[in-house]
C-alpha atoms as a PDB file:
ATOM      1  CA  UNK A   1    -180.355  12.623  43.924  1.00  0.00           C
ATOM      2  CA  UNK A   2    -183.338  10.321  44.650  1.00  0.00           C
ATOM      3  CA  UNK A   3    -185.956   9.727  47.069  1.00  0.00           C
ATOM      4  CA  UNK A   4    -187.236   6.176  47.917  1.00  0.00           C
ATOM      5  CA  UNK A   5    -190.244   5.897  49.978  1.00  0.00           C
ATOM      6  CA  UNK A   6    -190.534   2.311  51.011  1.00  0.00           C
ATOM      7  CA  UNK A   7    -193.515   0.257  52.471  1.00  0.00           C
ATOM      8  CA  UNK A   8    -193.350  -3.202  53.974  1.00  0.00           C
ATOM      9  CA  UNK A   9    -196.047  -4.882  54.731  1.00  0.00           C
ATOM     10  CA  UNK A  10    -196.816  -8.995  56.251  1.00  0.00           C
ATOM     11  CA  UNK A  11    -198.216 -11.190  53.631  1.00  0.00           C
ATOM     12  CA  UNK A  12    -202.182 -11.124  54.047  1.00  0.00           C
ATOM     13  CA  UNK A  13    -201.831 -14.788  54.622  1.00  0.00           C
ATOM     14  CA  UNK A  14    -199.363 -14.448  57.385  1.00  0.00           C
ATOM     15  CA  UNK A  15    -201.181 -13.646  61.291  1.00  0.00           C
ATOM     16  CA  UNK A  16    -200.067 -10.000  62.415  1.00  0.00           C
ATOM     17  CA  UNK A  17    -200.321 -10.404  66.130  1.00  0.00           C
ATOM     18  CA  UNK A  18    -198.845  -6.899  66.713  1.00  0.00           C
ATOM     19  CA  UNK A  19    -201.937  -5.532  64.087  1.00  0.00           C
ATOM     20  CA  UNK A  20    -204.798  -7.800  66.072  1.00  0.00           C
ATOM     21  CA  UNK A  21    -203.072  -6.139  69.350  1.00  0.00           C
ATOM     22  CA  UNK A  22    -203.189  -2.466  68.204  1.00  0.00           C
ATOM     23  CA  UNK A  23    -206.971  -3.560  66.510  1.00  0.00           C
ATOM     24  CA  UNK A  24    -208.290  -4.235  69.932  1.00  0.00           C
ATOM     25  CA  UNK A  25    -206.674  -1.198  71.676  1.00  0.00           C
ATOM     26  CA  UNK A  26    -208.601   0.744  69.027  1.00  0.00           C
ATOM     27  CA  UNK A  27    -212.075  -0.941  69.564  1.00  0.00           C
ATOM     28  CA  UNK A  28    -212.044  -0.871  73.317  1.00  0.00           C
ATOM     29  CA  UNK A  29    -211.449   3.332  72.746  1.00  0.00           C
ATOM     30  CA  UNK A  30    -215.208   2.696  70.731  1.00  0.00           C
ATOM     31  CA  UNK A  31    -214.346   2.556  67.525  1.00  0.00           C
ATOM     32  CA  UNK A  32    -216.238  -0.579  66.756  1.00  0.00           C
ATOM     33  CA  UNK A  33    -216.158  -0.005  63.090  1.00  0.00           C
ATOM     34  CA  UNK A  34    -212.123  -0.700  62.575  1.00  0.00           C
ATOM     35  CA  UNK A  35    -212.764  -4.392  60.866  1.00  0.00           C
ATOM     36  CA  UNK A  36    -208.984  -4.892  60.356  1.00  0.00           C
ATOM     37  CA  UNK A  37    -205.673  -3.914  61.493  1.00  0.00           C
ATOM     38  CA  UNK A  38    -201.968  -4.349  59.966  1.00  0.00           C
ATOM     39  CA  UNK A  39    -198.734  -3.039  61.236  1.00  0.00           C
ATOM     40  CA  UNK A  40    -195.819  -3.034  58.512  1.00  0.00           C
ATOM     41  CA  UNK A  41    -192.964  -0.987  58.075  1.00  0.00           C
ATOM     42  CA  UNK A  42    -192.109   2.430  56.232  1.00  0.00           C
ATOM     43  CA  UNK A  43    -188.706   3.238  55.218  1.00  0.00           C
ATOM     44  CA  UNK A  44    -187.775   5.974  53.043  1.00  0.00           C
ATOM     45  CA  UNK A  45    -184.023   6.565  51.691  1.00  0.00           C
ATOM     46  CA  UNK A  46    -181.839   9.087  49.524  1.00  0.00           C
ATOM     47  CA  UNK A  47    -180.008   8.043  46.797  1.00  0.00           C
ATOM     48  CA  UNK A  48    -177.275   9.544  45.241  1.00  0.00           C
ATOM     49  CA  UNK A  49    -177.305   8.690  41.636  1.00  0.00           C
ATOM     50  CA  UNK A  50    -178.159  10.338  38.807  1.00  0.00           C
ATOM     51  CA  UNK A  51    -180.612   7.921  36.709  1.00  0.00           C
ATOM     52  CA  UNK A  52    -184.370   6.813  37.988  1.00  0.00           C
ATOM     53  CA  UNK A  53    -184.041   3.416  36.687  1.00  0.00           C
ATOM     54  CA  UNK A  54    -180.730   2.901  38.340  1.00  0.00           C
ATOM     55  CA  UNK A  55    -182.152   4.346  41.715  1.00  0.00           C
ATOM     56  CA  UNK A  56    -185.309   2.279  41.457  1.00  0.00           C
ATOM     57  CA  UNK A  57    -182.686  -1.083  40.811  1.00  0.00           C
ATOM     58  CA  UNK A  58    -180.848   0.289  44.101  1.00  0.00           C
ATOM     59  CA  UNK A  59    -183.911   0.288  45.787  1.00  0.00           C
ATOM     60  CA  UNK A  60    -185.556  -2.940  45.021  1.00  0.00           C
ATOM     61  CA  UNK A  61    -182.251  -4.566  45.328  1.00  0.00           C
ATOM     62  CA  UNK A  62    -181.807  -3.058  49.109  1.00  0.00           C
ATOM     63  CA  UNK A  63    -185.510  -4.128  49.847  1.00  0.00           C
ATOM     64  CA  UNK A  64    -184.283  -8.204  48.520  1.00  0.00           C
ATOM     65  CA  UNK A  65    -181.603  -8.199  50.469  1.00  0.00           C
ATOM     66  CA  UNK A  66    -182.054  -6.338  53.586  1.00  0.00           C
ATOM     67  CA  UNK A  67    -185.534  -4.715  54.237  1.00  0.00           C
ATOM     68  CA  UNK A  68    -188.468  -6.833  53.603  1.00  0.00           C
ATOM     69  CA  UNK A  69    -188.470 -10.862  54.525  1.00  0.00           C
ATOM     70  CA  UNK A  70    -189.537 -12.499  50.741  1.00  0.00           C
ATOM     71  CA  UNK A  71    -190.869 -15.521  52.426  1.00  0.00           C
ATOM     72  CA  UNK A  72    -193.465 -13.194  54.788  1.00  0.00           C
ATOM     73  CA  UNK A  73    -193.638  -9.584  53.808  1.00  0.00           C
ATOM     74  CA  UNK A  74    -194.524  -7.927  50.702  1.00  0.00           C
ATOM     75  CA  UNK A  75    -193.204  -4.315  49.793  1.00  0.00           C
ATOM     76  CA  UNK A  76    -193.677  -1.806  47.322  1.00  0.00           C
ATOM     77  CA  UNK A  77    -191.780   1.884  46.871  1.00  0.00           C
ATOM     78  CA  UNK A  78    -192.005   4.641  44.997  1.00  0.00           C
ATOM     79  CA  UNK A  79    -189.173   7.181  43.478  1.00  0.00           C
ATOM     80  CA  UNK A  80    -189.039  10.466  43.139  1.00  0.00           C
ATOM     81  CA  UNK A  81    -186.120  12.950  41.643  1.00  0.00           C
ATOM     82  CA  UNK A  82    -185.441  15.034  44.414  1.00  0.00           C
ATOM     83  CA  UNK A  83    -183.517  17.659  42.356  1.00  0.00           C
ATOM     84  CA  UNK A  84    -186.655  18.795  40.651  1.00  0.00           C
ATOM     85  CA  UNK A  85    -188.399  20.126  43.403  1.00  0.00           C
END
């Protein structure tokens, strides 16, 4: 069994109005020093297989399809054998 932890981010080109939003929120509390705010997503999912490259095809497969938008978000994940711990 496999873990995917999953991170989905806006393009840096593409205007995150929800990130300028929660960037002001945070600099009228003081914090004057926050110079940039971005709001993605995190997803993480199990994965029953028994092979790390096969989970890792699962899971950039899922993230094409379904989780990220290719023409505005980037994403990256990371894998981890949950049996071993």
């Amino acid at each position: 069994m496999y873990s995917a932890k999953i991170k989905v981010t806006l393009r840096k080109s593409i205007l995150d109005p929800q990130g300028k939003a929660v960037e002001h929120s945070i600099q009228s509390l003081g914090y004057n020093n926050i110079l940039d705010t971005r709001i993605g997503k995190y997803i993480e999912l199990k994965i029953n297989t028994s092979s790390d490259e096969e989970a890792r095809i699962i899971t950039d497969e899922v993230c094409k399809k379904l989780l990220a938008n290719p023409v505005m978000e980037d994403y990256n994940f990371e894998v981890a054998n949950i049996n071993d711990k």
